[in-house]
Structures are given as C-alpha cells and as structure tokens.
C-alpha atoms as a PDB file:
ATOM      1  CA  UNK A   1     109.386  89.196  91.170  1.00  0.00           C
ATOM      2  CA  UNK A   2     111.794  91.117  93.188  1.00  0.00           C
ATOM      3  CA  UNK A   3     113.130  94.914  92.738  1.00  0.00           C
ATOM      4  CA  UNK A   4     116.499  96.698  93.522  1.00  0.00           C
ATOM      5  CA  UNK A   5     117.330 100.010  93.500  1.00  0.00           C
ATOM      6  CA  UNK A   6     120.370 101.353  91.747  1.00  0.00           C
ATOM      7  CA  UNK A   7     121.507 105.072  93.010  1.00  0.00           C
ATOM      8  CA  UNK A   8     123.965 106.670  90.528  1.00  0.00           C
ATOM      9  CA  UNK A   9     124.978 109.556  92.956  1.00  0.00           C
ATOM     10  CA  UNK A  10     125.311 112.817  90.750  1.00  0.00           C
ATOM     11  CA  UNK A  11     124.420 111.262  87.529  1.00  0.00           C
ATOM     12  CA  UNK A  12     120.715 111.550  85.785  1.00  0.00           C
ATOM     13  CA  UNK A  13     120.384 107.621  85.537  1.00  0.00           C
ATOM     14  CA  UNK A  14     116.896 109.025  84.595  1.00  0.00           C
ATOM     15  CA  UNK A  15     117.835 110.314  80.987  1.00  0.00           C
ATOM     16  CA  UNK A  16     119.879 107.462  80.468  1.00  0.00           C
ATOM     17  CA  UNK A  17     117.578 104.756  81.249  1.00  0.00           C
ATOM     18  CA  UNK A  18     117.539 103.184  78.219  1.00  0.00           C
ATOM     19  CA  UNK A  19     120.809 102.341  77.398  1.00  0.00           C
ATOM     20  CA  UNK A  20     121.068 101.389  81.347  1.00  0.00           C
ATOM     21  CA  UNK A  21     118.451  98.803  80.604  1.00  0.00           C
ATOM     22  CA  UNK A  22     120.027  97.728  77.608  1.00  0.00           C
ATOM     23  CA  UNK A  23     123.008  96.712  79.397  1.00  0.00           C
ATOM     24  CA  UNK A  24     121.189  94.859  82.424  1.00  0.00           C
ATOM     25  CA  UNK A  25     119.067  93.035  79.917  1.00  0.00           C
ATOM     26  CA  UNK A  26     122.569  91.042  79.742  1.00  0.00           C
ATOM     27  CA  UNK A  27     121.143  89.138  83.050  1.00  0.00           C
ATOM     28  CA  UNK A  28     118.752  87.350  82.015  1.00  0.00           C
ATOM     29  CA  UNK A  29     117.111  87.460  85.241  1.00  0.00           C
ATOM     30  CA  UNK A  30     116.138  91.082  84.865  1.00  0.00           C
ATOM     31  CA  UNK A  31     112.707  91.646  83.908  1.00  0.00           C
ATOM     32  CA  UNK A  32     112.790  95.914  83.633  1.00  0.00           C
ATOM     33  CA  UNK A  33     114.129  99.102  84.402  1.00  0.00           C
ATOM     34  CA  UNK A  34     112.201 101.255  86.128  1.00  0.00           C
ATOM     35  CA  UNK A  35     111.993 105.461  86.768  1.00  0.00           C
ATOM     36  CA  UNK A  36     111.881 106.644  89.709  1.00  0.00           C
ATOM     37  CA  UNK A  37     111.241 109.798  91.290  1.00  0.00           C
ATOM     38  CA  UNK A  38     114.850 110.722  91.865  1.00  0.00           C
ATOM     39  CA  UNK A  39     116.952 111.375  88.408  1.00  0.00           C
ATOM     40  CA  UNK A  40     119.974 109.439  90.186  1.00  0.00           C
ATOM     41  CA  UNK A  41     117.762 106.215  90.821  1.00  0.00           C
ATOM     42  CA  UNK A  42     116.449 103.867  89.039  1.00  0.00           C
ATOM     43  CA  UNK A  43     114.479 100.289  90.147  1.00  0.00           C
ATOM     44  CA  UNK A  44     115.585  97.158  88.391  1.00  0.00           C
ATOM     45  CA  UNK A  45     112.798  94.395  88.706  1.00  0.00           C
ATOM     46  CA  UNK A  46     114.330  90.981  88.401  1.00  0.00           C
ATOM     47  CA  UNK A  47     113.348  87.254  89.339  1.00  0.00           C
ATOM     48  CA  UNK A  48     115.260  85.278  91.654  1.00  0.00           C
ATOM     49  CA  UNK A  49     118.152  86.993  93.724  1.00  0.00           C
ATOM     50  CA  UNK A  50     119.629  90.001  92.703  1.00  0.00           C
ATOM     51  CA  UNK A  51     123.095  89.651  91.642  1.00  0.00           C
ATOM     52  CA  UNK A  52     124.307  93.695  91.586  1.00  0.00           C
ATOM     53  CA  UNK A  53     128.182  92.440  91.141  1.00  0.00           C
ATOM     54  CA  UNK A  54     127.849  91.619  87.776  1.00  0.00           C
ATOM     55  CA  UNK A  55     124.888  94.248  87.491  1.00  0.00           C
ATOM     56  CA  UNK A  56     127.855  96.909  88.337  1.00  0.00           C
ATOM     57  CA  UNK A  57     130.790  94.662  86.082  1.00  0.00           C
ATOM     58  CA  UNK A  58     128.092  95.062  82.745  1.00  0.00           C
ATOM     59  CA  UNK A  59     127.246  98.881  83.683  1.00  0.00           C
ATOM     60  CA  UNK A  60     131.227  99.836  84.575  1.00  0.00           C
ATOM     61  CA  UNK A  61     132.200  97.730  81.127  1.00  0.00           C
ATOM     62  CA  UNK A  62     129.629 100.272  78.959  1.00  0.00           C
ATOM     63  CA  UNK A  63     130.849 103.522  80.569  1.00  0.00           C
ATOM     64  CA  UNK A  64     128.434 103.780  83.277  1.00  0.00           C
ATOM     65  CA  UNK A  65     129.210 105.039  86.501  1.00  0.00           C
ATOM     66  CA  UNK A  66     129.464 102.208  89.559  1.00  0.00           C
ATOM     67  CA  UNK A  67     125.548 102.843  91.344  1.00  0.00           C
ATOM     68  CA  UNK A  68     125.120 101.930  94.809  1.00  0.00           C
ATOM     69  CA  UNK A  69     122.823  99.354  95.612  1.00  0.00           C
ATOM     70  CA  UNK A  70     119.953  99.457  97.309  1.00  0.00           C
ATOM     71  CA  UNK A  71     118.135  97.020  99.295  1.00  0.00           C
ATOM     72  CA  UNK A  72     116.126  94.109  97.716  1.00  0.00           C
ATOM     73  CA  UNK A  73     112.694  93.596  98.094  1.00  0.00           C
ATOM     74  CA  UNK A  74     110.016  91.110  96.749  1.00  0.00           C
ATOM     75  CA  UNK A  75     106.810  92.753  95.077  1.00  0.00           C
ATOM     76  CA  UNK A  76     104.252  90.647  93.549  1.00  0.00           C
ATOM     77  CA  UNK A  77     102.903  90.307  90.046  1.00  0.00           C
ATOM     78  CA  UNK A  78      99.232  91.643  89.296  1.00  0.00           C
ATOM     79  CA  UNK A  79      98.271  88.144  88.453  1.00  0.00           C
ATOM     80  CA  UNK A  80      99.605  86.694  91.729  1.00  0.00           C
ATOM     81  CA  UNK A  81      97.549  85.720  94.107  1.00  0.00           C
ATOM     82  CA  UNK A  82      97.714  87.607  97.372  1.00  0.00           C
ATOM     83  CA  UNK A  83      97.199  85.887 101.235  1.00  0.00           C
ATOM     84  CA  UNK A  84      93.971  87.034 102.739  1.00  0.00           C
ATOM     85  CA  UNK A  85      94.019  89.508 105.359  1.00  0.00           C
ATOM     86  CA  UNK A  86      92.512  88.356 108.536  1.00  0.00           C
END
C-alpha cells in the first residue's frame, strides 16, 4: 500500500473529505482518503503507483480545486509482515 499527499492550498480539503473521496474512488487503485492534521491536506492511500494526473483531471471535473502533490511513499498493511531488525 502506498500514500500521497494532496495539499489544496487555501481550501479546507478537511470538511470536504467526503465528496473528495468520492471522486478518487473513480481510480480504482485508491484504497482511502485520509485526514490529516492540516485542513488543506489530505493522504490518499492507494496500491500500485500513484497516478495524481488523472487524480487532479477527476477532482478539477467535480469542482475541486487543482491540489499539489506530494511525495509518494510506501507504508505497510497491519497484516504485512515486517523484515527483522538486526
């Protein structure tokens, strides 16, 4: 599993995270929307590679605001297993 932030400078992503998710939940490779502390951001959690061109194209098409994109990093499920720590 692998997350992305979207920023939304100026707008409270926060309040609208539900229609937000709605709309990504057109990728079928997006798994959630996530809160985060900051009302602008929010953290999409999606398998494979994150595609935030079309992420933008379905969230521009509904009336969103274009976010910026944050980086992409990989975060594993609880039921993964985890390499031992030597």
């Amino acid at each position: 599993m692998n997350t992305c932030e979207l920023r939304f400078r100026g707008y409270d992503a926060a309040s609208q995270r539900g229609a937000i998710r709605w709309e990504l939940f057109l990728d079928r490779q997006v798994r959630d929307v996530l809160l985060t502390p900051s009302a602008d951001t929010l953290r999409v959690l999606h398998n494979g590679s994150a595609d935030p061109e079309h992420w933008c194209a379905l969230l521009w098409a509904a009336g969103f605001p274009t976010p910026h994109v944050g980086a992409s990093q990989e975060v594993l499920a609880a039921d993964e297993p985890r390499d031992a720590v030597a």
